[in-house]
Protein backbone atom coordinates (compact mmCIF):
# COMPACT_ATOMS: atom_id res chain seq x y z
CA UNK A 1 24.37 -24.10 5.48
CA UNK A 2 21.24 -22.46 6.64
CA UNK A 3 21.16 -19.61 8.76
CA UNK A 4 18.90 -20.79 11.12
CA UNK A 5 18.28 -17.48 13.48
CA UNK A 6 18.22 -15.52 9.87
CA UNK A 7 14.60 -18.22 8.98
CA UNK A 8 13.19 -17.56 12.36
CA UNK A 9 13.54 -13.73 11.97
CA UNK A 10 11.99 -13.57 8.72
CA UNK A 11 9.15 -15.86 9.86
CA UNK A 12 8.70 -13.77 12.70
CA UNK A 13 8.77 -10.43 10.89
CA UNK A 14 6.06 -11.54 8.29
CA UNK A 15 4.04 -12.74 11.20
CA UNK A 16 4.18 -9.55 12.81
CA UNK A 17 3.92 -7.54 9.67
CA UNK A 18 0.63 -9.54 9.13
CA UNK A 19 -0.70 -9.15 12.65
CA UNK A 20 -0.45 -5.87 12.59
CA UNK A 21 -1.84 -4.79 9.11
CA UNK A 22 -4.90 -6.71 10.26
CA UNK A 23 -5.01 -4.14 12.84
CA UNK A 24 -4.45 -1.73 11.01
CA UNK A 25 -7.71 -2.64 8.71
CA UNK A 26 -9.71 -2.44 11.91
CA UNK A 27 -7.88 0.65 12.97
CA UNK A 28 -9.55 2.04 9.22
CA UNK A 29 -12.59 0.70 9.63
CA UNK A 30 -13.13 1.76 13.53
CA UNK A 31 -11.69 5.43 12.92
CA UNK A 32 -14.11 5.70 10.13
CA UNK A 33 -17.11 4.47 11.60
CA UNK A 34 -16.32 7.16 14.55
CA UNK A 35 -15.87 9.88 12.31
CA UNK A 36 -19.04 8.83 11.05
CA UNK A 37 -20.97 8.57 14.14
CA UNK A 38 -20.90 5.21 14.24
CA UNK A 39 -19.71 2.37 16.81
CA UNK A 40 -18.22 0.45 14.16
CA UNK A 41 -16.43 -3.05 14.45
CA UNK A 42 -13.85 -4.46 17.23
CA UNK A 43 -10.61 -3.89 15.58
CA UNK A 44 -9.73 -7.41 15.81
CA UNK A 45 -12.68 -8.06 13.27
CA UNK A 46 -10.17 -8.47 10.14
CA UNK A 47 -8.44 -11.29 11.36
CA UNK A 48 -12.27 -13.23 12.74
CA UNK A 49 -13.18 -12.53 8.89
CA UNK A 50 -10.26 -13.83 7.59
CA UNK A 51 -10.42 -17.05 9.51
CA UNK A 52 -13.81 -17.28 8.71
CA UNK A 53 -13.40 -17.45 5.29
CA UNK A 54 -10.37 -19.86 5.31
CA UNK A 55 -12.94 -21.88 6.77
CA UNK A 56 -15.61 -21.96 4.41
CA UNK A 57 -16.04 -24.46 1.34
CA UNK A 58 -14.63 -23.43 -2.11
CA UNK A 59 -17.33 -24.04 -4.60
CA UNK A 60 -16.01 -21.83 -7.47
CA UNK A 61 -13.04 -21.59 -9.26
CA UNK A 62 -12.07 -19.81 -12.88
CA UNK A 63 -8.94 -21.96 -13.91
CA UNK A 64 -5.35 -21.65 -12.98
CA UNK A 65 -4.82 -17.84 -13.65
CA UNK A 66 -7.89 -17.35 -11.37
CA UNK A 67 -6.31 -19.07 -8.62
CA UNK A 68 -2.88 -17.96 -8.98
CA UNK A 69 -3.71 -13.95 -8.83
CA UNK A 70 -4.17 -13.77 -5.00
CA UNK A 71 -1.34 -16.04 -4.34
CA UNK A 72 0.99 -13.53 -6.99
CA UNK A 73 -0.18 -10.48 -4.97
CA UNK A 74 0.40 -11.83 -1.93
CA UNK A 75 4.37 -12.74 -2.91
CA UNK A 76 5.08 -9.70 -4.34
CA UNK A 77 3.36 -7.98 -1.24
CA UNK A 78 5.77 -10.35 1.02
CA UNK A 79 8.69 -9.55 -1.35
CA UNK A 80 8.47 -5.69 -1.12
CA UNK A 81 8.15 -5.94 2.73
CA UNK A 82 11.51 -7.69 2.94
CA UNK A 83 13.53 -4.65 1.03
CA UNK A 84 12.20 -1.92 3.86
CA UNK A 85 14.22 -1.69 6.54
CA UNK A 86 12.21 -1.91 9.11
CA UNK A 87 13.71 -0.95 12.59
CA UNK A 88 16.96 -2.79 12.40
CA UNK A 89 16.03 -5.62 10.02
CA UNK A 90 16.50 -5.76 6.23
CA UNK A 91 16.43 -9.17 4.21
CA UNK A 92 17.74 -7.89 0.85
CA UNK A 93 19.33 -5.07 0.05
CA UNK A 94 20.48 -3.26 -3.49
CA UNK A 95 21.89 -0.67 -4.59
CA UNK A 96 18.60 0.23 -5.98
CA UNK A 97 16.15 -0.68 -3.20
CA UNK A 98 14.19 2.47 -3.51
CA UNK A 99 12.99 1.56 -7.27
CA UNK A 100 12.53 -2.06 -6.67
CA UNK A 101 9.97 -1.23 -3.53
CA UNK A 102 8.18 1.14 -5.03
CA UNK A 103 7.32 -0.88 -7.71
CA UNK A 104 6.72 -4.56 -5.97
CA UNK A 105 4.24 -2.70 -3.61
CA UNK A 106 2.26 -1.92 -7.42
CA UNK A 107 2.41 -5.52 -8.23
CA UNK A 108 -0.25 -6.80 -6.18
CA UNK A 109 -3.13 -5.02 -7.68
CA UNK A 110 -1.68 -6.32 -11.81
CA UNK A 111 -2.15 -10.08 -9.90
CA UNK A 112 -4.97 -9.37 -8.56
CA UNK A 113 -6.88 -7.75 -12.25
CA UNK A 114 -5.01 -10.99 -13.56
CA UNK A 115 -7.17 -13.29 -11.48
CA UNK A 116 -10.42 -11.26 -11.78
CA UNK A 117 -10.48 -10.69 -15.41
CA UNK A 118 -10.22 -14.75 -15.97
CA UNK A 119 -13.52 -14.98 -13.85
CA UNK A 120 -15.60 -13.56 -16.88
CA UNK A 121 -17.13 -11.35 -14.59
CA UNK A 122 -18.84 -8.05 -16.23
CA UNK A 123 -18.01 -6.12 -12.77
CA UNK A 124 -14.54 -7.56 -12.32
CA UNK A 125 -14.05 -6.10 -16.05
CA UNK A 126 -14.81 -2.38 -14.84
CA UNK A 127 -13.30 -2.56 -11.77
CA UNK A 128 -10.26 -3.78 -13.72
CA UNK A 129 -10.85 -1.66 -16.49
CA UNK A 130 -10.61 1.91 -13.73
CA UNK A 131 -7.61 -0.10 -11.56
CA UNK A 132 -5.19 -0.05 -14.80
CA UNK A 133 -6.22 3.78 -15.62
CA UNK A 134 -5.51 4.71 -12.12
CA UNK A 135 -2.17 2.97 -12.27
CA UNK A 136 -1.57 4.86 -15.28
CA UNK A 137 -2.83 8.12 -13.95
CA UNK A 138 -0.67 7.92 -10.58
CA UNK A 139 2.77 6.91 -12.63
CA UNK A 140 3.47 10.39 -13.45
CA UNK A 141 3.28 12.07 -9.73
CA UNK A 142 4.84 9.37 -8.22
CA UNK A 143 7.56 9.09 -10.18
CA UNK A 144 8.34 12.69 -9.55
CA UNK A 145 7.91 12.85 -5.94
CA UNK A 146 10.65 9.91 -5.62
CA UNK A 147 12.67 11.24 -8.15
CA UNK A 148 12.56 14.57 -5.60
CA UNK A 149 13.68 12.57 -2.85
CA UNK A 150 16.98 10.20 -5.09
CA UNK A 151 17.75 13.75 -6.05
CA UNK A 152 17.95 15.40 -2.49
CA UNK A 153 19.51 12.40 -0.54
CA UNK A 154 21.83 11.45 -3.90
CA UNK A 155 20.96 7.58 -3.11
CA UNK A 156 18.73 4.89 -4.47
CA UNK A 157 19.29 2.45 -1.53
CA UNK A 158 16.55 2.78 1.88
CA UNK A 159 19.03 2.48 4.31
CA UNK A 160 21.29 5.15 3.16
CA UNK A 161 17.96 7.45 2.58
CA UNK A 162 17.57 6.25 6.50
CA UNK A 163 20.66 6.94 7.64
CA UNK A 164 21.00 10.30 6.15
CA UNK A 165 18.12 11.80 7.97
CA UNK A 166 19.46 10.35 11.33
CA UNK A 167 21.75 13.26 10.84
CA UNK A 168 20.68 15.32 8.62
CA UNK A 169 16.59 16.10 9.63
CA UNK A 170 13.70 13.93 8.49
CA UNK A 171 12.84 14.49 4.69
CA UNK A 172 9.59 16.64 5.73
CA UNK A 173 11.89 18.84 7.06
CA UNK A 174 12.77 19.80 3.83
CA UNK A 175 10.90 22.22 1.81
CA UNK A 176 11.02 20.59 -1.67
CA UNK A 177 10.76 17.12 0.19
CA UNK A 178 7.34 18.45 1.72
CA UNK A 179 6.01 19.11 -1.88
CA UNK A 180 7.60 15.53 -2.47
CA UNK A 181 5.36 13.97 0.68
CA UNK A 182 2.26 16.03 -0.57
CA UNK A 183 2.27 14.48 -3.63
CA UNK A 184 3.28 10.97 -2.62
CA UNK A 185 0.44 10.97 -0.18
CA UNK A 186 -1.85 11.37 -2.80
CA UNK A 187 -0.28 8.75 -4.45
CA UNK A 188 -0.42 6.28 -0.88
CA UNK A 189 -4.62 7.55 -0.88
CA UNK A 190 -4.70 5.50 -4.36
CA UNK A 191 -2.39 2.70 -3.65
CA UNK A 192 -4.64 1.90 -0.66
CA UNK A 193 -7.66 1.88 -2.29
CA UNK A 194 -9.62 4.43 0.08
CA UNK A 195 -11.33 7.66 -0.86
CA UNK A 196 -11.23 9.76 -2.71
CA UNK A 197 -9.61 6.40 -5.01
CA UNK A 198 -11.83 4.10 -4.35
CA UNK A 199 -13.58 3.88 -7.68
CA UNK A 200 -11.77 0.54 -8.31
CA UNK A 201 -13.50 -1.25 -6.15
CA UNK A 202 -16.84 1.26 -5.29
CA UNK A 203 -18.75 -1.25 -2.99
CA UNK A 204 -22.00 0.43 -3.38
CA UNK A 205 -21.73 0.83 -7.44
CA UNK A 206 -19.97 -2.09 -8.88
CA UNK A 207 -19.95 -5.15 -6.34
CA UNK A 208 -16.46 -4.99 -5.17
CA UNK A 209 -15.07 -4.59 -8.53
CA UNK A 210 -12.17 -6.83 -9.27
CA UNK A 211 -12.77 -9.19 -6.09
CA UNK A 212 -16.16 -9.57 -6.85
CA UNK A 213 -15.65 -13.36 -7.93
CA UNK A 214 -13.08 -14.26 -4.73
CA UNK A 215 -14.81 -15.64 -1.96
CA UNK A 216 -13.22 -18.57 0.92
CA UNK A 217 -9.85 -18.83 0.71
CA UNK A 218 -9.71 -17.17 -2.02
CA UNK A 219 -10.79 -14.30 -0.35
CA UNK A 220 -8.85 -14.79 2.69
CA UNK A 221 -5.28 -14.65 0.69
CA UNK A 222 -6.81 -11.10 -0.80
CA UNK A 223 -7.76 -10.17 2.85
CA UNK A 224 -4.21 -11.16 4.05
CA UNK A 225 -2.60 -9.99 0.86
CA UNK A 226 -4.20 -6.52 1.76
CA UNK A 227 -3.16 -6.77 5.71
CA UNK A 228 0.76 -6.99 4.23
CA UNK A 229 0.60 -4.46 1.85
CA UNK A 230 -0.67 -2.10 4.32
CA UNK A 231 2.45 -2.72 6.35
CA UNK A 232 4.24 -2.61 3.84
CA UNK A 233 2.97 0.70 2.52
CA UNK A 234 2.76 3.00 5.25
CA UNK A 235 6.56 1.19 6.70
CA UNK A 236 7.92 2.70 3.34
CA UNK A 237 5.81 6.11 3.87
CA UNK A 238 8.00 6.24 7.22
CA UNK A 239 11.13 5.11 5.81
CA UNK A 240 11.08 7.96 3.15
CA UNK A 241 9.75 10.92 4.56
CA UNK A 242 10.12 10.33 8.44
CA UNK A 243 13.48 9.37 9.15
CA UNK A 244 12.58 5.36 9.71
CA UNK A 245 12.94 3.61 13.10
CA UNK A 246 15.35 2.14 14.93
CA UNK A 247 13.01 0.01 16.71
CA UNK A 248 9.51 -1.25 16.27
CA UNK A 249 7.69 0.50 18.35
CA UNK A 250 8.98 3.60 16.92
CA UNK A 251 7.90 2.40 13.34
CA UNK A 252 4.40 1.62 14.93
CA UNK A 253 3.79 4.99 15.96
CA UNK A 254 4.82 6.59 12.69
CA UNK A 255 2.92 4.16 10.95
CA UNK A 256 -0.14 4.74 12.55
CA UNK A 257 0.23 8.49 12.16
CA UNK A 258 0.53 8.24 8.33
CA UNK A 259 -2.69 5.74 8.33
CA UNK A 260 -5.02 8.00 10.33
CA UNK A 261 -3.62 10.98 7.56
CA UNK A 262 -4.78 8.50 5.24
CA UNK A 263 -8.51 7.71 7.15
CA UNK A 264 -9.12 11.53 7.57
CA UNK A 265 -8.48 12.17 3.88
CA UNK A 266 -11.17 9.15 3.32
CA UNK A 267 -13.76 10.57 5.71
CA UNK A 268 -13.15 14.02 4.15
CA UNK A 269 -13.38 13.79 -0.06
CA UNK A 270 -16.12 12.30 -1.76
CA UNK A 271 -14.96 9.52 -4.44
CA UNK A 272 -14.30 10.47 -7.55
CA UNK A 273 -14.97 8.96 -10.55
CA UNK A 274 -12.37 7.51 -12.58
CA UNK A 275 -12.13 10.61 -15.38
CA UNK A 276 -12.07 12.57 -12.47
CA UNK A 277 -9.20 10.75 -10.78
CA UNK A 278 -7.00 10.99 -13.99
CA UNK A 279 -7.70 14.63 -14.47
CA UNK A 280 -6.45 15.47 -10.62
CA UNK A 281 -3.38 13.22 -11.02
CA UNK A 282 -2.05 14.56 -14.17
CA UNK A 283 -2.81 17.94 -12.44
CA UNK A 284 -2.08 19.25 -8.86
CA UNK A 285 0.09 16.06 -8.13
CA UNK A 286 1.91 16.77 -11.19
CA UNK A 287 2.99 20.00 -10.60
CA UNK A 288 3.64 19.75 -7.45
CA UNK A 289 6.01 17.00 -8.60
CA UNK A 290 7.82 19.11 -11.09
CA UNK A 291 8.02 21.88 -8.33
CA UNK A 292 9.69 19.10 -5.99
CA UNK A 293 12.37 17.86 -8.86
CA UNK A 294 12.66 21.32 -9.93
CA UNK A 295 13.74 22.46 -5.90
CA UNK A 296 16.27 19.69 -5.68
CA UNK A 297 17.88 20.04 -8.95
């Protein structure tokens, strides 16, 4: 039998995990163009864009692959989202929650190259070509920093992580865990695509990169895709290093905190190009990493 009130929570929690991310894109974009000196856009303007293109005509299309990438990234954006616990909702749980989100929140961007690389596109190539080296580059740190943190709280699951820093101090608390966060940020800079990691999709160099092609609805699943993973991203930021929530609104604020870390970092550092990029990972993040496991042991 369904589990009627289970649908409608789900429903509602993607809703509001959508909602929000969108504001959370205008949060970036407004932040930045302050920091800048500029007025920048209302931070509503995400979501006008996004219906604007889910109103426009498609007039190009690259084949099934092509079409399928946004819709993959979006799923396995959705699908990550429903392992964090997120105030006092969790859809699935396992024993090994931890590994499964970190790695569904890295899906997105292989469905996304998948799409752009059957457009033929010569800057969809490079931007593809820099998104799978970065993904490479970034393995190494951030599998330390979480190994750090399974090795500290002795658990692979979220809500136990969650739990234990109800009573036992959030995970920044804890000098190894710190080096941990340090290096996972870096990591989060990357996965989000902002400076000093942007080189994937470099607006001003290379068109976009990868979602040079996407435009209508097409673009409006990446935009959306995006506004989820966000959530989803900076929700699993708070959920390992500051102790979770045990409502909403306390999530929110956390949340926000670790994306205006992330905005400051973007307004700061010049972006780097993509030898660059893989140098720094496989260096400071690294040993900060092996400093982290090393502390826990």
């Amino acid at each position: 039998m369904i589990d009627w009130k289970l649908v409608l929570e789900v429903i509602g929690m993607l809703i509001y995990a959508t909602f929000m991310g969108f504001i959370f894109m205008g949060i970036e974009r407004k932040a930045m163009a302050r920091i800048q000196r500029r007025v920048g856009p209302p931070i509503y303007q995400p979501i006008i864009d996004t219906l604007k293109l889910l109103g426009k005509k498609e007039s190009v299309t690259h084949g099934f692959i092509y079409d399928f990438g946004p819709i993959f990234a979006l799923g396995a954006s959705i699908a990550a989202l429903l392992f964090i616990p997120l105030a006092n909702f969790q859809l699935f749980s396992a024993n090994a929650d931890l590994i499964v989100v970190a790695y569904l929140l890295e899906v997105p961007m292989l469905g996304i190259m998948l799409g752009a690389m059957s457009s033929g596109n010569p800057y969809s190539a490079v931007g593809v070509q820099r998104g799978l080296l970065t993904m490479v580059a970034m393995q190494l740190p951030y599998g330390l920093a979480l190994i750090a943190l399974i090795q500290h709280w002795g658990t692979f699951k979220l809500s136990e992580i969650v739990a234990l820093q109800q009573t036992q101090g959030w995970s920044i608390l804890v000098p190894a865990l710190l080096l941990a966060l340090i290096v996972f940020d870096i990591v989060f800079q990357a996965m989000l695509g902002l400076e000093p990691f942007d080189i994937i999709t470099a607006p001003a160099e290379i068109s976009m990169g990868p979602m040079v092609e996407y435009g209508g609805k097409h673009a409006a699943l990446l935009f959306t895709q995006h506004a989820v993973q966000l959530f989803a991203e900076t929700a699993f930021f708070a959920v390992l290093f500051l102790g979770g929530a045990s409502n909403l609104l306390e999530l929110l604020v956390k949340q926000i905190a670790v994306l205006f870390i992330a905005i400051f970092v973007a307004s700061i550092y010049p972006r780097f190009t993509i030898d660059q990029a893989a140098k720094f990972f496989w260096k400071w993040p690294t040993i900060l990493g092996i400093i982290a496991v090393l502390l826990t042991v």
